[in-house]
Protein backbone atom coordinates (compact mmCIF):
# COMPACT_ATOMS: atom_id res chain seq x y z
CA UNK A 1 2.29 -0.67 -24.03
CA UNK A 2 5.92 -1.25 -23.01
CA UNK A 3 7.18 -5.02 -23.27
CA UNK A 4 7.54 -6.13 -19.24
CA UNK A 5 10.81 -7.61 -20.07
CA UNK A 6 12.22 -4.38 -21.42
CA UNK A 7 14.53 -2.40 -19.33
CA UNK A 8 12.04 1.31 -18.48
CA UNK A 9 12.30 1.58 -14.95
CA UNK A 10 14.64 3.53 -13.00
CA UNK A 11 16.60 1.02 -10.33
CA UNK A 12 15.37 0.29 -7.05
CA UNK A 13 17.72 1.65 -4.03
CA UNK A 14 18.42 -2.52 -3.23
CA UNK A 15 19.22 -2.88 -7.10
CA UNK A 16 21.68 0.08 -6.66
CA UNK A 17 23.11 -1.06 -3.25
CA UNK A 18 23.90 -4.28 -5.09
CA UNK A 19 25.23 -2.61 -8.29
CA UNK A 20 27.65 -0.57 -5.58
CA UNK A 21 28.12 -3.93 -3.96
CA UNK A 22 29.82 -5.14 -7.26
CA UNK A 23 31.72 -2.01 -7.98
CA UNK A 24 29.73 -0.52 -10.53
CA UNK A 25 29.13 3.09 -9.92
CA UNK A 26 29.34 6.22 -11.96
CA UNK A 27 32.74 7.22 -12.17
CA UNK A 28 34.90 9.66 -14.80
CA UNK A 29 38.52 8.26 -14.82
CA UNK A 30 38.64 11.72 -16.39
CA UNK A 31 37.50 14.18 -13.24
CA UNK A 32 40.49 12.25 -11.74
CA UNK A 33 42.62 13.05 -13.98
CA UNK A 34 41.70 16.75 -14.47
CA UNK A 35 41.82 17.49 -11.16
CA UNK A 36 44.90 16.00 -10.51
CA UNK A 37 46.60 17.54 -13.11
CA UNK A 38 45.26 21.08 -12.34
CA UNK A 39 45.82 20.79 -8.63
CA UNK A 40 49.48 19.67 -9.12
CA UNK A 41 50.01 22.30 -11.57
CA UNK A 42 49.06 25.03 -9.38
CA UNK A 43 51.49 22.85 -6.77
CA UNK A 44 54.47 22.51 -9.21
CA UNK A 45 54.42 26.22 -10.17
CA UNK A 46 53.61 28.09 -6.92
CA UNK A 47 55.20 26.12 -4.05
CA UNK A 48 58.40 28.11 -3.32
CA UNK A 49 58.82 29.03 -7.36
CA UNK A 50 58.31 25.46 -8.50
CA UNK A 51 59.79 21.80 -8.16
CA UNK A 52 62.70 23.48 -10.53
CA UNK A 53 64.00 25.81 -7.97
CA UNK A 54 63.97 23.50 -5.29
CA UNK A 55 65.87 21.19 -6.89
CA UNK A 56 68.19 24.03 -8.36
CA UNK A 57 68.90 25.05 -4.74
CA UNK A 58 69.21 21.58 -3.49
CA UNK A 59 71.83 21.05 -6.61
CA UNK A 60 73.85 24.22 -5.73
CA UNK A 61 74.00 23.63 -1.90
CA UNK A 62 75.55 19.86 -3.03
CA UNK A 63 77.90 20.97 -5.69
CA UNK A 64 79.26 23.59 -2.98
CA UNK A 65 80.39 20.94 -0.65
CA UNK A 66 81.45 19.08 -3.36
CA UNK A 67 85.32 19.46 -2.01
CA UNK A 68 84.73 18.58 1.21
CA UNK A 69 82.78 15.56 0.12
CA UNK A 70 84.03 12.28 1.10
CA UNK A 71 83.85 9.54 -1.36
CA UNK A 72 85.60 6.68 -0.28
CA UNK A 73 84.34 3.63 0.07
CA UNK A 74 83.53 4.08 2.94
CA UNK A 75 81.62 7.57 3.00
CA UNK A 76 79.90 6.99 -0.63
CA UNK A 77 77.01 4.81 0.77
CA UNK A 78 76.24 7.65 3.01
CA UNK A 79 76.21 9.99 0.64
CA UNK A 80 74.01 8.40 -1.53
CA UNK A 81 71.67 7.87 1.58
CA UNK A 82 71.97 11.24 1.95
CA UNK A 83 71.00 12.14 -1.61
CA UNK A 84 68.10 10.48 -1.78
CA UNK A 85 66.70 11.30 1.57
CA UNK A 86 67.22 14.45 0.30
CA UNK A 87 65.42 14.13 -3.16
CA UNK A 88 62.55 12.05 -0.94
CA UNK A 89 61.98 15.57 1.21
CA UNK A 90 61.43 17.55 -1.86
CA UNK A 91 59.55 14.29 -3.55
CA UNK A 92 57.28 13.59 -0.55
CA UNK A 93 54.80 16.77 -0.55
CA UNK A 94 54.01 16.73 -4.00
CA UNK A 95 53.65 12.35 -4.05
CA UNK A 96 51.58 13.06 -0.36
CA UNK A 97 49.43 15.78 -2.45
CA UNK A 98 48.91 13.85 -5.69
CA UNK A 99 47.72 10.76 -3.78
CA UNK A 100 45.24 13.45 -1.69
CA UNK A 101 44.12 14.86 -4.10
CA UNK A 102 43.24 11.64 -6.48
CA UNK A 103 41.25 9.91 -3.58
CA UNK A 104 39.21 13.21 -3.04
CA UNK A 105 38.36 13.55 -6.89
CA UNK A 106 37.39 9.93 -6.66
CA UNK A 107 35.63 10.48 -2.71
CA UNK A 108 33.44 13.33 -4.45
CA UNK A 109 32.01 10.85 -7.10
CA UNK A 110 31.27 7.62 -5.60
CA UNK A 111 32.26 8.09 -2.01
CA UNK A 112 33.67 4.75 -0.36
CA UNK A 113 33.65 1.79 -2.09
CA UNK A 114 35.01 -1.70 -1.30
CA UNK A 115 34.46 -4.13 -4.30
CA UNK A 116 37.07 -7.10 -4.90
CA UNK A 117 34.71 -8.06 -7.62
CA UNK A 118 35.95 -5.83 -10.70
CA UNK A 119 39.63 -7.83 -10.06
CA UNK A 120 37.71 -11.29 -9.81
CA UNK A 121 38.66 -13.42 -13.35
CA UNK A 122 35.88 -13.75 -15.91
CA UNK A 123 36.43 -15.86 -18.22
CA UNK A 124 33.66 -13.55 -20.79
CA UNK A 125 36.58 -11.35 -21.75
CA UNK A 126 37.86 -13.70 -23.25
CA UNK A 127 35.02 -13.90 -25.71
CA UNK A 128 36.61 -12.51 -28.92
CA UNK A 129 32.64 -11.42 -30.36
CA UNK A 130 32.82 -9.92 -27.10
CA UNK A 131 36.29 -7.71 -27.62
CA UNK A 132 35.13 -7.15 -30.75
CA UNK A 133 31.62 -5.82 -29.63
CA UNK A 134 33.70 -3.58 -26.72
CA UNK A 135 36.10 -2.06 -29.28
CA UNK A 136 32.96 -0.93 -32.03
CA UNK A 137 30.60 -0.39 -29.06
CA UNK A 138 29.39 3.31 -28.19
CA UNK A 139 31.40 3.37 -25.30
CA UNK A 140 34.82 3.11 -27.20
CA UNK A 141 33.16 5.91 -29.80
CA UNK A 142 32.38 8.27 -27.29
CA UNK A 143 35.85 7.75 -26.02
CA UNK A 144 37.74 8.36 -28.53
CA UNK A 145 35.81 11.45 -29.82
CA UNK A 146 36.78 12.80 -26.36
CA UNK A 147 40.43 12.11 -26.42
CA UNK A 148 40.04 13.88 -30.08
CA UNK A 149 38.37 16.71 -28.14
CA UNK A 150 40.84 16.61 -25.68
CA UNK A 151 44.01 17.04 -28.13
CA UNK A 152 42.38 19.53 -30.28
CA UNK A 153 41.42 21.54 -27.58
CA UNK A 154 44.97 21.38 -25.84
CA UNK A 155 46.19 22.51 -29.41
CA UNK A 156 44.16 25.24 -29.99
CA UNK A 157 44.86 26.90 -26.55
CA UNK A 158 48.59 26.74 -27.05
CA UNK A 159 48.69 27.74 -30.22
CA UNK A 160 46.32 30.79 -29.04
CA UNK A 161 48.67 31.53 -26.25
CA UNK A 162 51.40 31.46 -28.12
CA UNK A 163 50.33 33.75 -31.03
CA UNK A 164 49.27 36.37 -28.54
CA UNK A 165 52.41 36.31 -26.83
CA UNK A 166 54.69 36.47 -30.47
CA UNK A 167 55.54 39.80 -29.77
CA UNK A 168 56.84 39.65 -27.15
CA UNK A 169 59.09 35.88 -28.03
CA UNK A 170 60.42 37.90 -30.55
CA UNK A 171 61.76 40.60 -28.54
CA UNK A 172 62.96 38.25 -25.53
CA UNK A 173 65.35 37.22 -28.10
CA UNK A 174 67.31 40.25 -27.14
CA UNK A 175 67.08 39.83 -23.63
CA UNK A 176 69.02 38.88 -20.87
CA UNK A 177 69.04 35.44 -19.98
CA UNK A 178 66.96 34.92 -16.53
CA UNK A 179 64.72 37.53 -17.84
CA UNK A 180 63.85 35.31 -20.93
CA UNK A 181 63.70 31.99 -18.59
CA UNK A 182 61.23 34.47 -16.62
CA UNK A 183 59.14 35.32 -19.71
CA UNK A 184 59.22 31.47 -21.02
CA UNK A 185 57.90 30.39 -17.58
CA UNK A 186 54.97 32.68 -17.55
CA UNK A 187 54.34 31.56 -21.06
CA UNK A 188 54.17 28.16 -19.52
CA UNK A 189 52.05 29.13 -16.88
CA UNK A 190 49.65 30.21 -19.04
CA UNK A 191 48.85 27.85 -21.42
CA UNK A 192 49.18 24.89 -18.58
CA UNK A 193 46.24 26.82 -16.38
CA UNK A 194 44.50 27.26 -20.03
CA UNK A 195 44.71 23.78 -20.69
CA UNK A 196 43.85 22.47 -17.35
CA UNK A 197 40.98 24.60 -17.02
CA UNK A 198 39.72 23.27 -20.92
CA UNK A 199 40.30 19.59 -19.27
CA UNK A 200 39.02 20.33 -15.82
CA UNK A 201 35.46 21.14 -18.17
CA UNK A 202 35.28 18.36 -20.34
CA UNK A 203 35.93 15.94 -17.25
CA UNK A 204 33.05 17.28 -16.11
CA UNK A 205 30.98 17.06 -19.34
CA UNK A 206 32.29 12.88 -19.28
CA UNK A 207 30.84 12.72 -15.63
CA UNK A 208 27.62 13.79 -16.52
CA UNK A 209 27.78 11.03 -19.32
CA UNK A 210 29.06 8.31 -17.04
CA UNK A 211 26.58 8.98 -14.55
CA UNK A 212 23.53 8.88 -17.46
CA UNK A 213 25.20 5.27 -19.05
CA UNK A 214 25.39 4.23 -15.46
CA UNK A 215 21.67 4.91 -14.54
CA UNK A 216 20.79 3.86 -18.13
CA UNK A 217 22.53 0.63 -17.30
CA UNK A 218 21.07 -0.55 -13.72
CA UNK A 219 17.39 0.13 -15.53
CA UNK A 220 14.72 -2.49 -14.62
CA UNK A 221 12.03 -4.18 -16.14
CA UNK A 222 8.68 -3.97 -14.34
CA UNK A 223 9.26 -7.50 -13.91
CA UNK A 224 12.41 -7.27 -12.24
CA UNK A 225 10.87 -4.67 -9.91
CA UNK A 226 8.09 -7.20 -9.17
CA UNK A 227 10.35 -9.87 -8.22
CA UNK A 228 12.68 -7.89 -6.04
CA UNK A 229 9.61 -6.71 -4.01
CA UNK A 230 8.88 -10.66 -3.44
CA UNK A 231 11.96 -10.82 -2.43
CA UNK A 232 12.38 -8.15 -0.46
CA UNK A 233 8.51 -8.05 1.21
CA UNK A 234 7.37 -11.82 0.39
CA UNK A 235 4.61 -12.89 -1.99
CA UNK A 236 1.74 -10.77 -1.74
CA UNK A 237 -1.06 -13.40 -1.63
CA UNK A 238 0.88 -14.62 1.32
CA UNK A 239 1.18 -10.98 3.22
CA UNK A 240 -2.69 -10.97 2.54
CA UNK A 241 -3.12 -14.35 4.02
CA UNK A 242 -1.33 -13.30 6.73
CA UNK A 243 -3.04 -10.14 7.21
CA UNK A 244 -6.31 -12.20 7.50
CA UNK A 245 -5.91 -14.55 9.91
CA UNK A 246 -4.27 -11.68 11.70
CA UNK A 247 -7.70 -9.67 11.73
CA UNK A 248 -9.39 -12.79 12.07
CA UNK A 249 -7.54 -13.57 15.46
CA UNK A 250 -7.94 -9.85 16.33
CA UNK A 251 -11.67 -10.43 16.04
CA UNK A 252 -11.49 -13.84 17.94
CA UNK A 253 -9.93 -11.78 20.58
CA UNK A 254 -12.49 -8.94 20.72
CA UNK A 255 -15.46 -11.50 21.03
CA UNK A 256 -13.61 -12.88 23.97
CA UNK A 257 -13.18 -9.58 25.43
CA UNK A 258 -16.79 -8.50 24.69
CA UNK A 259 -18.11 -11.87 26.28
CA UNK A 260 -16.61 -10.17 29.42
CA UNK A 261 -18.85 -6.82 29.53
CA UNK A 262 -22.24 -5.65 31.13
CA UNK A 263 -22.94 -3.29 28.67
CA UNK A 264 -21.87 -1.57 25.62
CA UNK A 265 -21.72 2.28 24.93
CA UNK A 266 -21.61 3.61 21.58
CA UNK A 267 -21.55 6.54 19.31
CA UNK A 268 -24.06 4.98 17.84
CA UNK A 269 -21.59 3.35 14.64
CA UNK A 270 -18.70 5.52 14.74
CA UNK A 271 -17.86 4.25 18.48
CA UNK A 272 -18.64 1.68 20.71
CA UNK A 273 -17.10 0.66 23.94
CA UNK A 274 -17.61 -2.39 26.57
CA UNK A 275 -17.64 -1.92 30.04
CA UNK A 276 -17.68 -4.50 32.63
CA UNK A 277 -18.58 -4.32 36.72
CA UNK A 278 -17.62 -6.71 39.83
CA UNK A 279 -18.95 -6.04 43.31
CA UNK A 280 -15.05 -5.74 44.54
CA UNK A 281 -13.92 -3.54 41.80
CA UNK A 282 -13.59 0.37 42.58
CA UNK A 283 -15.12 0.83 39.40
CA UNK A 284 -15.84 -0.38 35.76
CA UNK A 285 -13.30 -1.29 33.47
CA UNK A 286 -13.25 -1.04 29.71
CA UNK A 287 -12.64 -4.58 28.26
CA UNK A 288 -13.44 -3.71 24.53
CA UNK A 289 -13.78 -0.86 22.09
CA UNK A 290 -13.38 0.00 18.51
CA UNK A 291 -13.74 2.31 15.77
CA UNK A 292 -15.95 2.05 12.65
CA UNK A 293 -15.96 -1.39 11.36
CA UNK A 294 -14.51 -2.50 15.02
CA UNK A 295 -17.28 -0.76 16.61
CA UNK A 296 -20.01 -2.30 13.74
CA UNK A 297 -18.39 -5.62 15.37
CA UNK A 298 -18.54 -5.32 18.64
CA UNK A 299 -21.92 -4.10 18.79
CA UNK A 300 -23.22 -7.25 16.66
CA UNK A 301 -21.07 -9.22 19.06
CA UNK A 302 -22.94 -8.09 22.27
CA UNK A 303 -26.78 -7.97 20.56
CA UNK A 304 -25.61 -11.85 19.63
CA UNK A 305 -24.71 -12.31 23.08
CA UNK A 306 -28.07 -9.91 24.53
CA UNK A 307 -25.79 -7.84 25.97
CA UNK A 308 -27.52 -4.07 26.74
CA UNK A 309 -26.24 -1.67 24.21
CA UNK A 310 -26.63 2.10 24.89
CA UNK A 311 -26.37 4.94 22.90
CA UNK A 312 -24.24 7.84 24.59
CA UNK A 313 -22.11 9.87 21.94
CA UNK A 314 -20.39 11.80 24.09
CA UNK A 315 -19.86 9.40 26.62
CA UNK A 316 -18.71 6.88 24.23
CA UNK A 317 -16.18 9.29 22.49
CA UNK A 318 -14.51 10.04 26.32
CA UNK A 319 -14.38 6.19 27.14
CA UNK A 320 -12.65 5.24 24.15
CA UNK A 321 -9.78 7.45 25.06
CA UNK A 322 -9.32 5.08 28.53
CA UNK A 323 -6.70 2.21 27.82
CA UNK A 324 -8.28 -1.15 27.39
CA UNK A 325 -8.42 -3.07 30.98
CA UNK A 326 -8.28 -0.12 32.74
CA UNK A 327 -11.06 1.60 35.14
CA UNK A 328 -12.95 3.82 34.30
CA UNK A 329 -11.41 7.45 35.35
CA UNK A 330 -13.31 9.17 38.31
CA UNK A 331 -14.61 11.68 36.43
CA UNK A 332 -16.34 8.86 34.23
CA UNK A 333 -17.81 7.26 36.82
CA UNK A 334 -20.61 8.84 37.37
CA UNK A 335 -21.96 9.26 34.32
CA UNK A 336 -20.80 4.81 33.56
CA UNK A 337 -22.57 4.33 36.65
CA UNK A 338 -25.78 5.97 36.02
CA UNK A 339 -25.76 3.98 32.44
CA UNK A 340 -25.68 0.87 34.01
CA UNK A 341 -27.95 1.28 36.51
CA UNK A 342 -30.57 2.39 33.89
CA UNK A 343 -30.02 -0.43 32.07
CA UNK A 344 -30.00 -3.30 35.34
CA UNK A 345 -33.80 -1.94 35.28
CA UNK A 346 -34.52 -3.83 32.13
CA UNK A 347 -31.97 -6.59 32.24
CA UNK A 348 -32.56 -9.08 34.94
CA UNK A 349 -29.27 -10.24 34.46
CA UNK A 350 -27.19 -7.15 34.82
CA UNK A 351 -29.82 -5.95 37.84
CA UNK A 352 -28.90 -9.49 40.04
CA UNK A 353 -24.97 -9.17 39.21
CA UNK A 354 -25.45 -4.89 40.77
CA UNK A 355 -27.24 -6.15 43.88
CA UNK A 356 -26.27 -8.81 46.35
CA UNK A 357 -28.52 -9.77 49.44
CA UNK A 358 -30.59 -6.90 49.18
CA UNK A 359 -27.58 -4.09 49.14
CA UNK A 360 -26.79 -2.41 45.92
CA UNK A 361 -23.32 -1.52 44.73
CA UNK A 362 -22.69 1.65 44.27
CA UNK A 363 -23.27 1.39 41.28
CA UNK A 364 -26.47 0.55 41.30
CA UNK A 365 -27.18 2.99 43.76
CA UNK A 366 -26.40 6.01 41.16
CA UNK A 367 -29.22 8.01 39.70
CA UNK A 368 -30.50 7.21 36.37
């Protein structure tokens, strides 16, 4: 049987919100990274042929109005404005798309999160058993086998690329020049989507581990569970307190109610509903009914009280769909009516309350 301090339960959703709350969520510095790496890549080498030919153009278009340049004193400021709001246009894309991309690779993991709490002082790091226990923990282990897997894997892929493509290095030897800067590129190319790709995967693999130390470290004890729901819900012995006098009020209530009625229909246990007349009313009106237990109660309540309790299934189960203090629906009446007038024949007190000086209510008047 597992020890209730130890940590075997997966986290509540508060005991995440919380953990989000202090900036702890699963996160690979690495998918960051990777995709930032691969998307500029793809930016750097397919954008107009490359950050190199824009800036080769840029260079040629200055150096040919290089002799009509001024650079006195007074037009070298604006030509170095010039040259770097020049450098900026080329610049700004690529920055603009780097920072893009980096807060969707870190959107797609963890969403939004606000936490000033990571950047908050603690004076724990500055435990030296606890740098030392960081350094030779698991954590710094697995990291550093993956920057080993990381540089091997870079090496192997460029050294792969590059003995396929030994053929043909040896015979760009001879050559012209743009066509060698042509092969050298795609060369490049190559091995920098290889490598990307390799990265882009093992960022991946380190997400997957993030996200099981980070579930492995907001675990709960059953304890911990147990006191968040007290938190959370309240003590349980007072919930059931409350829940008592609760029922016991609602009970208070229905003897009030059944206090009120004539006479009390039922199913015979399953439903039971009470019914109360007045001379001046245009007909009776439910003023208690229940299921089950409630109906157990209510019928107790009006033998107790020698109020007339009648069995009428049917009857019963149609009243108890009529909202409590309403009348009784018209095509009800009847059928209530004929119930209480059989039973004023053998209760003296419900046959004086149906008849005043001698005239009957109409009520009374209805047909057994």
């Amino acid at each position: 049987m597992a020890d209730q301090g130890e940590k075997t339960e997966a986290a509540t959703p508060r005991a995440r919100q919380k953990a989000r709350e202090r900036g702890q969520v699963a996160k690979s510095t690495e998918l960051v990274s990777a995709i930032l790496l691969f998307g500029m890549f793809i930016l750097l080498f397919n954008r107009n042929h490359g950050l190199a030919a824009q800036f080769s153009a840029y260079f040629t278009d200055t150096a040919g109005k290089a002799w009509t340049t001024d650079i006195s004193a007074d037009g070298l400021p604006l030509l170095i404005r010039e040259n770097i709001i020049g450098f900026l246009k080329i610049l700004a894309p690529y920055l603009i798309a780097s920072l893009v991309l980096a807060l969707l690779a870190s959107l797609l993991q963890v969403g939004l999160v606000f936490s000033a709490e990571p950047l908050s002082p603690q004076l724990s790091k500055l435990n030296p058993l606890k740098g030392f226990q960081r350094i030779f923990s698991m954590k710094a282990v697995v990291d550093f086998l993956k920057n080993i897997l990381k540089l091997a894997a870079v090496g192997f892929v460029g050294f792969s690329v590059l003995y396929a493509a030994y053929p043909g290095i040896i015979v760009s030897v001879d050559r012209q020049p743009f066509d060698s800067v042509a092969f050298a590129t795609t060369i490049g190319y190559r091995i920098g989507m290889f490598c990307c790709g390799l990265l882009l995967v093992i960022a991946i693999l380190d997400y997957i581990y993030q996200k099981f130390e980070f579930e492995k470290s907001i675990k709960m004890s059953k304890q911990e569970i147990k006191e968040e729901y007290k938190n959370m819900e309240g003590d349980p012995q007072i919930k059931r307190r409350i829940r008592e006098m609760g029922r016991q009020y609602a009970m208070s209530s229905m003897q009030e109610q059944v206090q009120r009625a004539d006479a009390v229909i039922t199913n015979p246990t399953h439903y039971a509903v009470a019914v109360c007349y007045e001379l001046d009313w245009p007909a009776p009106m439910v003023v208690a009914k229940g299921v089950d237990y409630s109906a157990l109660r209510i019928i107790r309540y009006a033998e107790e009280l020698e109020i007339p309790v009648y069995q009428q299934p049917e009857l019963a189960r149609a009243l108890y769909t009529v909202e409590l203090e309403q009348y009784v629906p018209a095509n009800l009446f009847r059928a209530v009516a004929r119930v209480l007038a059989h039973l004023a024949r053998y209760d003296g007190k419900l046959r004086r309350k149906l008849g005043t000086g001698g005239k009957a209510s109409p009520v009374a008047q209805a047909k057994p």
